[in-house]
C-alpha atoms as a PDB file:
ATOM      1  CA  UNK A   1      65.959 144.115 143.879  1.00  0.00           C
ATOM      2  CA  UNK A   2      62.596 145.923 144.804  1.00  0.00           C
ATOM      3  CA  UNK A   3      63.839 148.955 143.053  1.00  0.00           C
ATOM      4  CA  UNK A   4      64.870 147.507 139.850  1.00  0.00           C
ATOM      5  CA  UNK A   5      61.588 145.796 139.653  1.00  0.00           C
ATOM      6  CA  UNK A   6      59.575 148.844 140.232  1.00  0.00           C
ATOM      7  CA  UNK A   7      61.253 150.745 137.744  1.00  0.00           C
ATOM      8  CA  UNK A   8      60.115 147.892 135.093  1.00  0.00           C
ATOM      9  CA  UNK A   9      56.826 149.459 136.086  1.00  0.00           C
ATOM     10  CA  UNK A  10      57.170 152.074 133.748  1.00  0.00           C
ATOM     11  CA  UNK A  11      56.365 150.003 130.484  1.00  0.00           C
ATOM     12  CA  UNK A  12      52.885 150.474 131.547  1.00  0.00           C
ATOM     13  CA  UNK A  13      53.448 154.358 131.501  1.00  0.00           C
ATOM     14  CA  UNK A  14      50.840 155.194 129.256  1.00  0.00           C
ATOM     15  CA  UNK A  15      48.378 153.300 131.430  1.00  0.00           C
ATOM     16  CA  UNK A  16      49.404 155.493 134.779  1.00  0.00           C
ATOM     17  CA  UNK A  17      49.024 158.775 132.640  1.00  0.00           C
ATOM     18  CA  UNK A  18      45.435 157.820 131.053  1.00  0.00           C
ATOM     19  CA  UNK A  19      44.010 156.584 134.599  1.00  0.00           C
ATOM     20  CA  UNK A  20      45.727 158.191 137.015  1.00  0.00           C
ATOM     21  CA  UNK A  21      46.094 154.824 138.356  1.00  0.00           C
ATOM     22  CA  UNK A  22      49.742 152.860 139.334  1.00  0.00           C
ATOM     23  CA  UNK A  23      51.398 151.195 136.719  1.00  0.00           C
ATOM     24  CA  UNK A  24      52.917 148.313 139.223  1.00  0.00           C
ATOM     25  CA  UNK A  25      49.556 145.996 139.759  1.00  0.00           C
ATOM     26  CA  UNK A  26      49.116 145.996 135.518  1.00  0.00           C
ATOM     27  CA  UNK A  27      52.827 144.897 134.649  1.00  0.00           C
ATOM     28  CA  UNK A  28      53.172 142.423 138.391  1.00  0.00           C
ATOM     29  CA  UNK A  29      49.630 141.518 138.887  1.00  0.00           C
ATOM     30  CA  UNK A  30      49.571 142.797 142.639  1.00  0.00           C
ATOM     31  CA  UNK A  31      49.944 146.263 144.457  1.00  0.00           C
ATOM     32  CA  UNK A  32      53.591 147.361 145.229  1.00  0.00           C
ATOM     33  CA  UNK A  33      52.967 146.251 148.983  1.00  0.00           C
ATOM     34  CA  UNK A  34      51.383 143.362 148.402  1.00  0.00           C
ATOM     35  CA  UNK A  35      54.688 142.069 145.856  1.00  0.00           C
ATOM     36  CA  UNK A  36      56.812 142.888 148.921  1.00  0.00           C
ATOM     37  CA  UNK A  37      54.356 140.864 151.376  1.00  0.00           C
ATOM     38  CA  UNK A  38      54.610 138.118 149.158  1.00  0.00           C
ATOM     39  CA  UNK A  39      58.454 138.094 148.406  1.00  0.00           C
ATOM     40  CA  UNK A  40      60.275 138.832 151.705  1.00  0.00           C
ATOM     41  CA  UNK A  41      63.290 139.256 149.270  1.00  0.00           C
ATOM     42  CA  UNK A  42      62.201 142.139 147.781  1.00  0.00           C
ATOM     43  CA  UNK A  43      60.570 143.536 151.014  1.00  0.00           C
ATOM     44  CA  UNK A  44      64.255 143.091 152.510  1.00  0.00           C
ATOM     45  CA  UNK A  45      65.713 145.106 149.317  1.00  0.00           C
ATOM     46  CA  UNK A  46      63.482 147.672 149.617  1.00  0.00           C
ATOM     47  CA  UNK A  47      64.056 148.532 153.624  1.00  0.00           C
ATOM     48  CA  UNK A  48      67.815 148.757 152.403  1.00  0.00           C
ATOM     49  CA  UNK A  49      67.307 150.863 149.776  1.00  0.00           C
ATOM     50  CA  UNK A  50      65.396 153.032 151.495  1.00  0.00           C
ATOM     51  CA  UNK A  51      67.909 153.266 154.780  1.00  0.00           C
ATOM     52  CA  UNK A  52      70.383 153.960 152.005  1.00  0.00           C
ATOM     53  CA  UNK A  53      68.769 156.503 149.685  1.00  0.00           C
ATOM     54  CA  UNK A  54      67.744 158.511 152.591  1.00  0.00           C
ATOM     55  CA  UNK A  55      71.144 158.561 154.453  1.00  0.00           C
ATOM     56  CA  UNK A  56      72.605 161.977 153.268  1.00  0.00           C
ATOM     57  CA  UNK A  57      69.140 163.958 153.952  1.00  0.00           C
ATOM     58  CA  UNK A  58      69.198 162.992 158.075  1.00  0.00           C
ATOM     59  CA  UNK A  59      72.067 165.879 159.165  1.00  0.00           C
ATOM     60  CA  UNK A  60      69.689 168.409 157.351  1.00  0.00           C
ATOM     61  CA  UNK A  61      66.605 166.664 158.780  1.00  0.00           C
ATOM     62  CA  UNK A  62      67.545 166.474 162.235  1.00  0.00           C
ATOM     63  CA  UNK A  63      69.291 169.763 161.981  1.00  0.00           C
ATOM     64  CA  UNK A  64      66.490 171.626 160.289  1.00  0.00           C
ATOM     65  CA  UNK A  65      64.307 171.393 163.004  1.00  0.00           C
ATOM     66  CA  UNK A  66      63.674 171.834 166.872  1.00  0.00           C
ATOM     67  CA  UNK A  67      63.040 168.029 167.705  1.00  0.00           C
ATOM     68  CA  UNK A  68      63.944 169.019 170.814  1.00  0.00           C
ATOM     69  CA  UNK A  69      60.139 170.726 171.526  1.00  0.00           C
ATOM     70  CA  UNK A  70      58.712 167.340 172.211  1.00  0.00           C
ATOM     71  CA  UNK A  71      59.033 164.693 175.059  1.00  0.00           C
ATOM     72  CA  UNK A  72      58.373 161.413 172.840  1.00  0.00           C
ATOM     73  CA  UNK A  73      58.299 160.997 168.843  1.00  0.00           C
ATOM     74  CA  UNK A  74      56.351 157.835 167.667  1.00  0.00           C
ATOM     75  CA  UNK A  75      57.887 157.715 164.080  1.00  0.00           C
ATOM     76  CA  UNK A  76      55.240 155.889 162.040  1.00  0.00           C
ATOM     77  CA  UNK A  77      56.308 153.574 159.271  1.00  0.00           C
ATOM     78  CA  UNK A  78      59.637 154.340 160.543  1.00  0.00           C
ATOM     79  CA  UNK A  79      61.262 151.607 158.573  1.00  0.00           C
ATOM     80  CA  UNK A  80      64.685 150.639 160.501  1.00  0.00           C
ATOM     81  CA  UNK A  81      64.683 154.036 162.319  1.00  0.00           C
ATOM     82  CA  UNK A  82      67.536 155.403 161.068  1.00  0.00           C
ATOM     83  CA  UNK A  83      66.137 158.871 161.447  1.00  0.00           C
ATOM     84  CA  UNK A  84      64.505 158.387 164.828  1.00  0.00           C
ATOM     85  CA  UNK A  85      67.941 157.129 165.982  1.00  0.00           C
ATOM     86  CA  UNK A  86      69.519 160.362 164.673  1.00  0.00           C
ATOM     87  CA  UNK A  87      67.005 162.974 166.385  1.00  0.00           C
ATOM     88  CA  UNK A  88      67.318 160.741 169.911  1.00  0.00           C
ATOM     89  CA  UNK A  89      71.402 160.334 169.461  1.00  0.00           C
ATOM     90  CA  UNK A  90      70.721 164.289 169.271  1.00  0.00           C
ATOM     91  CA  UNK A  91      68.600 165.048 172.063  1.00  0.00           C
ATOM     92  CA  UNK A  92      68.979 162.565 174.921  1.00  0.00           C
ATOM     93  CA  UNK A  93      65.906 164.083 176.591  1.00  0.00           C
ATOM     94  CA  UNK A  94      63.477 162.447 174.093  1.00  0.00           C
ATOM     95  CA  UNK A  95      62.294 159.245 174.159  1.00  0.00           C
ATOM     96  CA  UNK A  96      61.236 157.252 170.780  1.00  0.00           C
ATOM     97  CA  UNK A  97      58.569 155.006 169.816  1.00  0.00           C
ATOM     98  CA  UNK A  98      58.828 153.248 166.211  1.00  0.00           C
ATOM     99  CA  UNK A  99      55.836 151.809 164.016  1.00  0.00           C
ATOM    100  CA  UNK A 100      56.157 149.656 161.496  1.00  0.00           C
ATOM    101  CA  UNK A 101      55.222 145.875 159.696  1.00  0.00           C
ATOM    102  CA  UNK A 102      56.901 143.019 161.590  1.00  0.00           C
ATOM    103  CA  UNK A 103      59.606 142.617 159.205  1.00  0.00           C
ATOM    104  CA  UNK A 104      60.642 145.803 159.235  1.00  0.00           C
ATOM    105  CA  UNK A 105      60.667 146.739 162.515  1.00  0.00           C
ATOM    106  CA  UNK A 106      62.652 143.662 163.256  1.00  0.00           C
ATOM    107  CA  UNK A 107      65.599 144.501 162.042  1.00  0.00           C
ATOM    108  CA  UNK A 108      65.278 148.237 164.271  1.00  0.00           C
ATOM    109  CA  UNK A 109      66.914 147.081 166.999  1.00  0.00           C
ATOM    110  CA  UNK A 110      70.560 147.409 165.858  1.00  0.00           C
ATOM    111  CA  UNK A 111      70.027 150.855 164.384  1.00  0.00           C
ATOM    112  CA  UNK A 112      68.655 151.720 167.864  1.00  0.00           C
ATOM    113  CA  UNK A 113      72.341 149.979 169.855  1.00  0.00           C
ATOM    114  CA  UNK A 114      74.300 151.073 167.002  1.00  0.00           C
ATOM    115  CA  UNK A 115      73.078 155.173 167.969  1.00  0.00           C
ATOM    116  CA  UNK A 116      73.373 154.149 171.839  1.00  0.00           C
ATOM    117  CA  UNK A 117      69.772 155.103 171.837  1.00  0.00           C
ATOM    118  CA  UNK A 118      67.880 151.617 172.647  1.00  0.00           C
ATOM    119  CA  UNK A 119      67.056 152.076 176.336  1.00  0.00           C
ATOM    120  CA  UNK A 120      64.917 155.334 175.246  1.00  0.00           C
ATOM    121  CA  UNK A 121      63.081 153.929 172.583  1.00  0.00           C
ATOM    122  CA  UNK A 122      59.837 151.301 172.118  1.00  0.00           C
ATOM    123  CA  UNK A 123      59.611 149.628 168.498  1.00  0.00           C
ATOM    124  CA  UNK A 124      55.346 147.933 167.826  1.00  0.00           C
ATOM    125  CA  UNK A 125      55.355 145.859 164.914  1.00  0.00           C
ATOM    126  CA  UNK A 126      52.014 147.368 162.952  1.00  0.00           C
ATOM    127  CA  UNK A 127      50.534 148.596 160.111  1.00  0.00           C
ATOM    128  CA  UNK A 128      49.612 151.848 159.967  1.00  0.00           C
ATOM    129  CA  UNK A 129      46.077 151.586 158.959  1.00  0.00           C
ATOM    130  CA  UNK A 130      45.715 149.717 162.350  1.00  0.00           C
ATOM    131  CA  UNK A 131      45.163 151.918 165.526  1.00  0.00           C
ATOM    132  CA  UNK A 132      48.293 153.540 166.568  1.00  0.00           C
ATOM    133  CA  UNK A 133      50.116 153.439 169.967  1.00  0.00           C
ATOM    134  CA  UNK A 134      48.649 156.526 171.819  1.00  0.00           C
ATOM    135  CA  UNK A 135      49.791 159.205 173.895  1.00  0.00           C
ATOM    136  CA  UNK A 136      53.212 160.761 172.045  1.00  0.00           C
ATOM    137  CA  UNK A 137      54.075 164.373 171.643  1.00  0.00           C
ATOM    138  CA  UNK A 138      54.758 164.001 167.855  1.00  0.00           C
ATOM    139  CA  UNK A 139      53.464 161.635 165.135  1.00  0.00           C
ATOM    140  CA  UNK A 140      55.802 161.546 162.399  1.00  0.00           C
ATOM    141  CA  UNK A 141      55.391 160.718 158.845  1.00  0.00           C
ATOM    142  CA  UNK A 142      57.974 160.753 156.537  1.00  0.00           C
ATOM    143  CA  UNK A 143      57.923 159.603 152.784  1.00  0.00           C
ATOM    144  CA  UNK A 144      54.966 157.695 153.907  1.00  0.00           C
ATOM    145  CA  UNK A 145      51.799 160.032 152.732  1.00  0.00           C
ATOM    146  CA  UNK A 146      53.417 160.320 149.066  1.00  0.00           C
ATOM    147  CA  UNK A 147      53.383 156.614 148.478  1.00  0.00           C
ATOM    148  CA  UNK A 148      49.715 156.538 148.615  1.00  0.00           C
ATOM    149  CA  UNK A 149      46.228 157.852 147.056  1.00  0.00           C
ATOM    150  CA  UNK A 150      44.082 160.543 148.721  1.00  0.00           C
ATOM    151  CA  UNK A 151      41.673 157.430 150.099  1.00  0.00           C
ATOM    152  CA  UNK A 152      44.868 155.527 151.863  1.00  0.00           C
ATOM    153  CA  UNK A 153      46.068 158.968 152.984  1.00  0.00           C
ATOM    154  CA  UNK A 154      43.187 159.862 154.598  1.00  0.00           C
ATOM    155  CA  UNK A 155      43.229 156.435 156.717  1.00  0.00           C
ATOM    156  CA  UNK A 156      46.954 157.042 158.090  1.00  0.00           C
ATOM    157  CA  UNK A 157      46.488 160.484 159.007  1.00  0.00           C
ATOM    158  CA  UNK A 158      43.257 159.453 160.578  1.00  0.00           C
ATOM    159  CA  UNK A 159      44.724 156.918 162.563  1.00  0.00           C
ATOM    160  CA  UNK A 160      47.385 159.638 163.825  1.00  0.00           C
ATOM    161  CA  UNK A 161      44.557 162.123 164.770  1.00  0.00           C
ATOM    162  CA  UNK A 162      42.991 159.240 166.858  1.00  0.00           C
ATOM    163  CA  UNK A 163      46.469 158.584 168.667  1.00  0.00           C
ATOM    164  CA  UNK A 164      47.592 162.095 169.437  1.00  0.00           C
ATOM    165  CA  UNK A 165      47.265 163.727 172.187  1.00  0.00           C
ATOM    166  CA  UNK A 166      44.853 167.592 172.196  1.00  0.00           C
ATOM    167  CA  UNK A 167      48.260 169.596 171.922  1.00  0.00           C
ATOM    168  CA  UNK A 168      50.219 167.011 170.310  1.00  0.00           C
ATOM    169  CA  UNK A 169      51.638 167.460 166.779  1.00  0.00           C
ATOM    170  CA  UNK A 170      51.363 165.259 163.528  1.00  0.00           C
ATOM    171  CA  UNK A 171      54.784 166.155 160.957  1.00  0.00           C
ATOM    172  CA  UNK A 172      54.676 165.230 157.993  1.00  0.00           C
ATOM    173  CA  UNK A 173      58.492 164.869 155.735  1.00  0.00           C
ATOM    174  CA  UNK A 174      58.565 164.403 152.362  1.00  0.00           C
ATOM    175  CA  UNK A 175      59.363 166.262 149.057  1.00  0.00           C
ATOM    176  CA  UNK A 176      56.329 169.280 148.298  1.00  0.00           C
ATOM    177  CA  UNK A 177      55.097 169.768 144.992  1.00  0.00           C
ATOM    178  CA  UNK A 178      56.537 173.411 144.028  1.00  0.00           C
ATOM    179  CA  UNK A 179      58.925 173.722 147.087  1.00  0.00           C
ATOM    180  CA  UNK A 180      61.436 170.713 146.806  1.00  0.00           C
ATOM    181  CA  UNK A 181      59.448 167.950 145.002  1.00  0.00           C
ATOM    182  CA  UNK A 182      60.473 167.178 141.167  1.00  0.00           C
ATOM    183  CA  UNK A 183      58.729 166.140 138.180  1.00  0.00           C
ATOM    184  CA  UNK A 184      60.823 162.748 137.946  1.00  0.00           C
ATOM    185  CA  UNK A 185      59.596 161.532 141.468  1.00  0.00           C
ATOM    186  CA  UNK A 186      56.445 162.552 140.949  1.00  0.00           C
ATOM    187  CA  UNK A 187      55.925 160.813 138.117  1.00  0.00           C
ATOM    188  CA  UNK A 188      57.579 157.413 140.146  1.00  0.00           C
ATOM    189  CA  UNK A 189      55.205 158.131 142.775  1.00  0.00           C
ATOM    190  CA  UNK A 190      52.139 157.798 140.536  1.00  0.00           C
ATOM    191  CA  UNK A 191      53.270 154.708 138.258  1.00  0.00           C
ATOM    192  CA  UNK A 192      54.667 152.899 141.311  1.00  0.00           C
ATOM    193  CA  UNK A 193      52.468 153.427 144.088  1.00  0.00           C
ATOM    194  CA  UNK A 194      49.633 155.476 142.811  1.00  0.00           C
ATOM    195  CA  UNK A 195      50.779 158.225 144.943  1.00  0.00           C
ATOM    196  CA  UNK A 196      51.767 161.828 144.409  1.00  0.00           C
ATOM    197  CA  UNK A 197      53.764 164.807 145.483  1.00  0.00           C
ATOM    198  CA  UNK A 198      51.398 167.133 147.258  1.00  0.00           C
ATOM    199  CA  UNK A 199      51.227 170.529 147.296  1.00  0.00           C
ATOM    200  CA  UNK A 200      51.261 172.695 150.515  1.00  0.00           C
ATOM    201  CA  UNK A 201      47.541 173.520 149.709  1.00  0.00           C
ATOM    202  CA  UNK A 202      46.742 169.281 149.105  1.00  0.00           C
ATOM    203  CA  UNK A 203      48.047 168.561 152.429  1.00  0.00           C
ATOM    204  CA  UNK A 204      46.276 171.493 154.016  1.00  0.00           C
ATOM    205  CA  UNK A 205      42.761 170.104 152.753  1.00  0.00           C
ATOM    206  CA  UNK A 206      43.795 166.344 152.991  1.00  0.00           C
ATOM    207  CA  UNK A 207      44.173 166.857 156.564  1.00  0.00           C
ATOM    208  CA  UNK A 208      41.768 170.027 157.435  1.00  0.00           C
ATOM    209  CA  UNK A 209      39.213 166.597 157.073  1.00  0.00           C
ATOM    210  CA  UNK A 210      40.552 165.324 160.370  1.00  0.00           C
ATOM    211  CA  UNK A 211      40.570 168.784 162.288  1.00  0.00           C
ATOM    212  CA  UNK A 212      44.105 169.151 161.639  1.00  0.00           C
ATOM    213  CA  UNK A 213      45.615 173.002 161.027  1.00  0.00           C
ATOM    214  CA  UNK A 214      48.741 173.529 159.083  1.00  0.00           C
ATOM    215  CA  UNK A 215      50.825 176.054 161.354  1.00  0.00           C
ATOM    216  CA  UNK A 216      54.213 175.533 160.117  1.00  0.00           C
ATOM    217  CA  UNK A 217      56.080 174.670 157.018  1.00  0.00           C
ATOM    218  CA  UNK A 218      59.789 174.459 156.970  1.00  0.00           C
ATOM    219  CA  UNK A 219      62.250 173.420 154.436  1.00  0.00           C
ATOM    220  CA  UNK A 220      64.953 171.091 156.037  1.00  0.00           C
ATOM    221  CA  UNK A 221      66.605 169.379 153.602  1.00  0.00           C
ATOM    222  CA  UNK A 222      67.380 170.280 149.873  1.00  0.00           C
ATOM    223  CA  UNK A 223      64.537 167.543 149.161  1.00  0.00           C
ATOM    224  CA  UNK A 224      62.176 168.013 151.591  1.00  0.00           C
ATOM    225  CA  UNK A 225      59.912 169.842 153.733  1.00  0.00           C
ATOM    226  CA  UNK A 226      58.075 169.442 156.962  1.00  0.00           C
ATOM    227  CA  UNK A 227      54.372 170.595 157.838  1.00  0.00           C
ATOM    228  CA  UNK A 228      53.653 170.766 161.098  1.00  0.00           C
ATOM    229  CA  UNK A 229      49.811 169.747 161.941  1.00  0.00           C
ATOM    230  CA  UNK A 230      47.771 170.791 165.237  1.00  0.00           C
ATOM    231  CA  UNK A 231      44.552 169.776 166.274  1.00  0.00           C
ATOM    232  CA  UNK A 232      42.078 173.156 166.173  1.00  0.00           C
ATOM    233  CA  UNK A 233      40.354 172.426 167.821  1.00  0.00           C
ATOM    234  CA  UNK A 234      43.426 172.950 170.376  1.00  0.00           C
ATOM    235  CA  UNK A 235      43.242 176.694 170.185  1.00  0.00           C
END
């Protein structure tokens, strides 16, 4: 399982704390993504575990916020879009368009017929370091940002910026440092990925580099938060 192996990861603790650096590539060899490239076991693992772990935060998520303020959501790195299933099974005005590796993405489609949801959404197998499909209302990120360094960060919200439209939006979901983000998955972000739980002022200066204002933070879930990015120079 992807997660078991990961958390072997953290033999090579010390390493992570010294460096600042992941833990994974020392004790496997290879980058966290690049293990799941290579062993479509563990890539399959991780989707489920991740579909699974994030289950019981959806209600809040979809709840929490007014999804209903956009025409189309592409959900970027969406995994199986369980979540982008939930806000369209919500509001049947939006339509949905899902990002994410070929793999992945692949095994969307029953989510989407299993929500009744699959004639209003499109699903693009692609990385998201690769340009993005263009034109929605929203770009969504959730636990995507966290699993990476500033450099890789940078790239993805880049890519986002280029694909959004003047007044669109780019949300970002996942657990703030000092708001709903602990020390025990912060620490798993860093030896695992190399990543990190931001603060509300990282993200603000991570994505002030792309012309991207902060207007809106909201908590909607007990374990995570979404900030709400415009373009400025959309005032």
């Amino acid at each position: 399982m992807a997660g078991g192996r990961a958390e072997m990861a953290f033999v090579e603790l010390l390493h992570s704390i010294a460096t600042g650096d992941a833990a994974y590539p020392r004790r496997f060899g290879q980058v966290f993504w690049a293990d799941l490239a290579r062993h479509p076991h563990l890539r399959e693992s991780f989707d489920q575990q991740m579909t699974h772990r994030f289950r019981d935060q959806i209600p809040q998520i979809v709840g929490g916020y007014d999804w209903d303020r956009f025409d189309t959501i592409a959900d970027v790195g969406g995994g199986h879009g369980t979540l982008l299933a939930a806000i369209l099974a919500a509001h049947p005005r939006i339509r949905g368009h899902l990002v994410d590796l070929e793999p992945t993405a692949a095994g969307a489609s029953g989510v989407f017929g299993a929500h009744h949801v699959r004639d209003r959404v499109e699903v693009t197998a692609g990385s998201f370091f690769d340009p993005l499909p263009e034109g929605a209302d929203a770009y969504l990120l959730c636990d995507i940002l966290h699993d990476w360094d500033d450099e890789h960060a940078h790239l993805i919200l880049g890519r986002c910026v280029d694909a959004v439209p003047r007044t669109g939006r780019v949300l970002v979901i996942e657990p703030v440092g000092g708001r709903r983000a602990g020390t025990e998955m912060g620490l798993a972000m860093l030896v695992i990925f190399g990543g990190r739980e931001r603060r509300v002022d990282e993200f603000r200066a991570l994505a002030s580099t792309h012309g991207l204002a902060l207007d809106a933070v909201v908590d909607v879930s007990d374990e995570r938060c979404l900030l709400q990015f415009r373009l400025a120079t959309a005032d």
